[in-house]
Protein backbone atom coordinates (compact mmCIF):
# COMPACT_ATOMS: atom_id res chain seq x y z
CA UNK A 1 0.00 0.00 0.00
CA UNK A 2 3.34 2.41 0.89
CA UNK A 3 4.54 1.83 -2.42
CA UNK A 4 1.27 2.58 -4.41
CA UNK A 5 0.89 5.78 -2.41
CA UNK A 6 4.26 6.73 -3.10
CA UNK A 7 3.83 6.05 -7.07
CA UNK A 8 0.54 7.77 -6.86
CA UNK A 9 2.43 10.95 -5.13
CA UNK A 10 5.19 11.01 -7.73
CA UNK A 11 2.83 10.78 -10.61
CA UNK A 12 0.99 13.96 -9.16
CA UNK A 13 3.96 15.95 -8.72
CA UNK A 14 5.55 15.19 -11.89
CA UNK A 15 1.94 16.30 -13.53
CA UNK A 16 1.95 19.45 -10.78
CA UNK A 17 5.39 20.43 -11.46
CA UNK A 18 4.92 20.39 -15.33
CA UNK A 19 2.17 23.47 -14.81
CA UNK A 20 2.05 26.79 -13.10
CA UNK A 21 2.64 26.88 -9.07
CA UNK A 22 0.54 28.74 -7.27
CA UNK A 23 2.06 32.19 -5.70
CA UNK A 24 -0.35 32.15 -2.29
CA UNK A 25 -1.56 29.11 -0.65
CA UNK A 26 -3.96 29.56 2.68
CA UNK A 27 -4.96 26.90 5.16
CA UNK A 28 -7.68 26.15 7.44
CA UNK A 29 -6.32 23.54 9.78
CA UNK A 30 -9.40 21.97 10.70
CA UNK A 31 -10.17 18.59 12.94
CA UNK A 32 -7.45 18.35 15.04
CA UNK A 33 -9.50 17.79 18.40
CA UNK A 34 -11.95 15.20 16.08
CA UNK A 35 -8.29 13.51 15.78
CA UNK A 36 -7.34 13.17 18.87
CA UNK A 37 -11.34 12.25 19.93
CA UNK A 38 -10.71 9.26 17.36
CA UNK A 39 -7.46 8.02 18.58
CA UNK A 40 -9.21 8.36 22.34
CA UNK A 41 -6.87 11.18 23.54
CA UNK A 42 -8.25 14.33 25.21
CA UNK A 43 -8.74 17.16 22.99
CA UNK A 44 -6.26 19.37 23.16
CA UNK A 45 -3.56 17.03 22.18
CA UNK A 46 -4.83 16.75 18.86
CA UNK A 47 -3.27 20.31 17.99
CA UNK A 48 0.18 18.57 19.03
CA UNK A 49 -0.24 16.83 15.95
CA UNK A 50 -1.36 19.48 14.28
CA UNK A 51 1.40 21.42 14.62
CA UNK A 52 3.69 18.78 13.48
CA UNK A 53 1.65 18.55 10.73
CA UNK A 54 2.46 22.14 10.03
CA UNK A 55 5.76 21.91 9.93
CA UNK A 56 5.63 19.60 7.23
CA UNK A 57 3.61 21.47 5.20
CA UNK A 58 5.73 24.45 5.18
CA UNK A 59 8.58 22.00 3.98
CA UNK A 60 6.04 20.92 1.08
CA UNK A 61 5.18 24.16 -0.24
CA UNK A 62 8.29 25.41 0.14
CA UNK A 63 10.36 22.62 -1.63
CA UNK A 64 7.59 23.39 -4.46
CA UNK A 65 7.98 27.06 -5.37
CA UNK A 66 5.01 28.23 -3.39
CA UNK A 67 6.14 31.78 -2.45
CA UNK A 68 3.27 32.68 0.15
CA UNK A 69 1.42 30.02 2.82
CA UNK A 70 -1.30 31.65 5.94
CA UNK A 71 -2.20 29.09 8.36
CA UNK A 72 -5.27 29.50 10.25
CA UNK A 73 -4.02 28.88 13.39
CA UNK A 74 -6.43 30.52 16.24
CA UNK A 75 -9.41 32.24 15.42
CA UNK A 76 -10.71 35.22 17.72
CA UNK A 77 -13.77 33.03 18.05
CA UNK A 78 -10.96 30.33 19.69
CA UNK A 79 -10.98 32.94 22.57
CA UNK A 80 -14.00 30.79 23.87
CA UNK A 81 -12.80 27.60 24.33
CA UNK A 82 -12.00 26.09 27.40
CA UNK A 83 -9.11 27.40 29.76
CA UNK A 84 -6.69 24.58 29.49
CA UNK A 85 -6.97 24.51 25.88
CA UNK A 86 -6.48 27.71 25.03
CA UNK A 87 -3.27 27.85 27.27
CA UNK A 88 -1.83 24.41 25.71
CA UNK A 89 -2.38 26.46 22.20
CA UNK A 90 -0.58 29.39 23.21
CA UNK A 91 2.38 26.79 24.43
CA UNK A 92 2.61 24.82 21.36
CA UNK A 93 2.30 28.96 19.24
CA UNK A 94 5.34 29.98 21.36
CA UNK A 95 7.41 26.58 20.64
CA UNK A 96 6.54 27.19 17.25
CA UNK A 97 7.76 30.65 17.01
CA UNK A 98 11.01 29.77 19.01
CA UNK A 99 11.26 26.81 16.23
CA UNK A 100 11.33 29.61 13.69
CA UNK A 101 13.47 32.12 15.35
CA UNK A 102 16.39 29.37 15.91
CA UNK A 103 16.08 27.27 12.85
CA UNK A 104 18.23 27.40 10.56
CA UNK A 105 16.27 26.37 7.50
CA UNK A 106 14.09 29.36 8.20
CA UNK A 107 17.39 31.95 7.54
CA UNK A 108 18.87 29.61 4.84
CA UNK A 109 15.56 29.81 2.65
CA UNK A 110 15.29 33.20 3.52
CA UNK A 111 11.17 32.87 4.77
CA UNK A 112 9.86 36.11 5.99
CA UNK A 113 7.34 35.34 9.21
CA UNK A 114 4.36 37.91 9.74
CA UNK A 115 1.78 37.10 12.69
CA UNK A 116 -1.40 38.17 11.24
CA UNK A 117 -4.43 39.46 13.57
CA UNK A 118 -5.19 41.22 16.76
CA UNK A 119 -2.24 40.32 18.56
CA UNK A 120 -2.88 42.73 21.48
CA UNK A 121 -5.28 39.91 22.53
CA UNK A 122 -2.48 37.47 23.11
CA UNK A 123 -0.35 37.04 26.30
CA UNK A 124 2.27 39.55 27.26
CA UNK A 125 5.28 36.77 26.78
CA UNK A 126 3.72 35.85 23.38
CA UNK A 127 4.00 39.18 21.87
CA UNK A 128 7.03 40.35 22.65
CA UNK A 129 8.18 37.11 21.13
CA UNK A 130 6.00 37.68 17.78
CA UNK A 131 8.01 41.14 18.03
CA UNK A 132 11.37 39.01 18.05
CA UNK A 133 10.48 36.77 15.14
CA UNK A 134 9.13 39.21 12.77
CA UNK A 135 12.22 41.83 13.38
CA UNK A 136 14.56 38.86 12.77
CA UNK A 137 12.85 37.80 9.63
CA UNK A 138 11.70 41.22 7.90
CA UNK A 139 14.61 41.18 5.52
CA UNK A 140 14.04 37.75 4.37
CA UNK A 141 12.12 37.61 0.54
CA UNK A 142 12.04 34.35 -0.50
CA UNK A 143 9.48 32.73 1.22
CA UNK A 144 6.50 34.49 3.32
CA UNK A 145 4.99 32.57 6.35
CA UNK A 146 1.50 34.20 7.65
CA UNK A 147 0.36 33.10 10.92
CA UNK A 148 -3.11 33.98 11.76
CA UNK A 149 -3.76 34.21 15.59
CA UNK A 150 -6.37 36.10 17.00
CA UNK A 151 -7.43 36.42 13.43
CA UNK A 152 -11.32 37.12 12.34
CA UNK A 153 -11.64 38.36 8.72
CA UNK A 154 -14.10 40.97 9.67
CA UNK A 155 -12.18 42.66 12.06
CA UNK A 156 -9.07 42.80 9.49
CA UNK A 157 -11.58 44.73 7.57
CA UNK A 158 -12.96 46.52 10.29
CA UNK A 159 -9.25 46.92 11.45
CA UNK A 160 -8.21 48.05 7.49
CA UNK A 161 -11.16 50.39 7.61
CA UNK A 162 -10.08 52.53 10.87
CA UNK A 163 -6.40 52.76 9.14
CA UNK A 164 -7.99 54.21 5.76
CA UNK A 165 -10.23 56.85 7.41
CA UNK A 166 -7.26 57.84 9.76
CA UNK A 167 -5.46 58.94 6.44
CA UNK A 168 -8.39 60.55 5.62
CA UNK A 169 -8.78 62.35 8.52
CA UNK A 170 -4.86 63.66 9.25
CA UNK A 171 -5.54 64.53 5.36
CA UNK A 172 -3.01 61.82 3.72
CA UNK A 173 -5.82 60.67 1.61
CA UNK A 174 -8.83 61.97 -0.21
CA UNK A 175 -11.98 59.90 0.04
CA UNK A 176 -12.05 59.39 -3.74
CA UNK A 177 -8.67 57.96 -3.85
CA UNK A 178 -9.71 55.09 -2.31
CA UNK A 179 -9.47 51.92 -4.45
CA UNK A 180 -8.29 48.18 -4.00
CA UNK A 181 -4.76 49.02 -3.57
CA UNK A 182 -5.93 50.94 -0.82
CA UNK A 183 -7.44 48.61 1.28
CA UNK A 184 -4.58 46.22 0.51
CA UNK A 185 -2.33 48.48 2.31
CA UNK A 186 -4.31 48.44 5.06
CA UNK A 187 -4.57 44.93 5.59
CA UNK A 188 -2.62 43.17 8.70
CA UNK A 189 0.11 42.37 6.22
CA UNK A 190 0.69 44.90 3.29
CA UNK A 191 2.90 42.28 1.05
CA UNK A 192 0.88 42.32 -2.49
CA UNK A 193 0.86 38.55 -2.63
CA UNK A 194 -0.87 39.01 1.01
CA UNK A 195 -4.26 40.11 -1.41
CA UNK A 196 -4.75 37.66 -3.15
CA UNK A 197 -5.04 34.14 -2.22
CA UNK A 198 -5.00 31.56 -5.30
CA UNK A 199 -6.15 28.74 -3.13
CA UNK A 200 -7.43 28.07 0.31
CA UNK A 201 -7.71 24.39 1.43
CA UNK A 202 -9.28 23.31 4.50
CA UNK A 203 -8.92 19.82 6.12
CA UNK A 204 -11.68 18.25 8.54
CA UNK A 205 -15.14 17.52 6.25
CA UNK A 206 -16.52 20.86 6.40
CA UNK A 207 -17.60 23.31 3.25
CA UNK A 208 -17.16 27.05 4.51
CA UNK A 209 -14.25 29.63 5.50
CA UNK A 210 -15.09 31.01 8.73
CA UNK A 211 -14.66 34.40 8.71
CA UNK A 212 -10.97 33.50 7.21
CA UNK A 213 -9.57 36.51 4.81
CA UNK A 214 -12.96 37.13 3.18
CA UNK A 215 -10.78 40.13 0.74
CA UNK A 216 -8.36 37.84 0.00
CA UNK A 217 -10.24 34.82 -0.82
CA UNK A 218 -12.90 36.28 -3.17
CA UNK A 219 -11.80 35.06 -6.43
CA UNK A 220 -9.73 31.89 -4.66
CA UNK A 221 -10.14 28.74 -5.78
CA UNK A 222 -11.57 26.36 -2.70
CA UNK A 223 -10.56 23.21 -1.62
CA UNK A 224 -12.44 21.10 0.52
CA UNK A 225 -11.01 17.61 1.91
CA UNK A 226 -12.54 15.47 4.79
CA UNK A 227 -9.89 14.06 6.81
CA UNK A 228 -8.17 15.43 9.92
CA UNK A 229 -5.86 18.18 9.52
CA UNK A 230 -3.27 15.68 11.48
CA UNK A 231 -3.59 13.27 8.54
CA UNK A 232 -2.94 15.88 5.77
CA UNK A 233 -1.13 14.19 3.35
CA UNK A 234 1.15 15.34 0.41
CA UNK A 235 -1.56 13.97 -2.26
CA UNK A 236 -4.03 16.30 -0.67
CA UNK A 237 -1.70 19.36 -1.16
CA UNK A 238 -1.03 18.27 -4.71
CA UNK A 239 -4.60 17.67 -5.43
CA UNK A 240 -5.48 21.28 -4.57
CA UNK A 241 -2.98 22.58 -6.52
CA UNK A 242 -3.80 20.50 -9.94
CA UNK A 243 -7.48 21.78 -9.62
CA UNK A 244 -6.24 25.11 -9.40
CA UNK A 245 -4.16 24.82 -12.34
CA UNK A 246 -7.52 22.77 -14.25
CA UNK A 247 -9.32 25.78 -13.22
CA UNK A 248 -6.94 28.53 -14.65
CA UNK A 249 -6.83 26.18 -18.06
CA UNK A 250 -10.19 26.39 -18.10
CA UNK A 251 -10.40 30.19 -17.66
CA UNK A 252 -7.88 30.72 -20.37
CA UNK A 253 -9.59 28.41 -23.03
């Protein structure tokens, strides 16, 4: 069965290589408490796994020429889960950004890191060390890894709004100046691949964003898939990205 899957994976990304790689990739990493519930462990170890899963991910897109990747990693809505959750979340987000402050894979292919949401929500500890990461990183332009914490897509436009009438207001900006480029700026990351998403994928059976970069995502192509974000595999990446490039074929013929 190893060595079908493996064939199977090869033929995909000798067929996804052959075509055009997406620029922005964005992921909802969805069932990882469903995972654990399944293998009978309490909840919150399923995003253990999930993070792991992340990492490897990030090695896949980046070992394909993806340029841009935002994991949805903690909604605003997230705020209501239980206590203990919520603070073995925050532990596993400040391993990970450690991970990516002392790795050396993240200076060697040169990824820029940009948390992405209200982050004056999070602990004290957490964002001085989102502070840390992102000043070490800013120079970096090969790769671009968003984060989204604390992240609701309304309130980045909400957020994007306030910054655009502030212009307005200390006269930096005339009210009919405002176009798309505009609110692009404004966004939580002003990158122009940060605008436009070409594909969002979300893991876990269900059929909807969730208030996850609405501006972005209006013209994305969607990917639904029904396992566990845990059990993500390469296939499922490659997948996403052939029906993205059936799509654009389509478009163009």
């Amino acid at each position: 069965m190893k060595l079908i899957y493996k064939l199977y994976e090869n033929r995909l990304l000798r067929t996804v290589s052959k075509g055009e790689i997406p620029k922005h990739i964005a992921i909802i990493m969805d069932g990882n408490r469903r995972f654990a519930r399944k293998k009978g462990l309490a909840e919150f170890m399923g995003h253990e796994f999930g993070s792991k899963k992340a990492e490897e991910v990030l090695e896949w897109c980046w070992e394909l020429g993806v340029k841009m990747l935002t994991l949805y990693a903690f909604s605003t809505e997230n705020f209501k889960r239980s206590e203990i959750e919520r603070k073995n979340i925050f532990q596993i987000f400040e391993r990970e950004l450690n991970r990516l402050l002392n790795d050396k894979k993240t200076y060697e292919r040169g990824v820029k890191v940009k948390i992405v949401g209200r982050k004056e929500l999070l602990p004290e500890k957490i964002q001085k060390l989102i502070l840390e990461v992102e000043k070490a990183t800013e120079r970096h332009d090969k790769c671009y890894l968003n984060v989204a914490v604390a992240y609701g897509g309304r309130q980045e436009l909400i957020d994007a709004t306030k910054k655009i009438v502030e212009r307005v207001r200390r006269g930096e900006l005339m009210p009919e100046e405002i176009d798309e480029r505009i609110v692009n700026e404004s966004l939580y990351n002003n990158h122009e691949l940060y605008s436009k998403v070409d594909i969002v994928i979300r893991s876990g059976g269900e059929q909807r964003l969730s208030n996850f970069l609405p501006w972005q995502t209006a013209n994305s192509v969607a990917y639904f898939c029904d396992i566990y974000w845990p059990e993500f595999r390469k296939i499922d990446l490659l997948r996403a990205i052939r029906e993205w490039q059936r799509r654009k074929a389509c478009q163009r013929s």
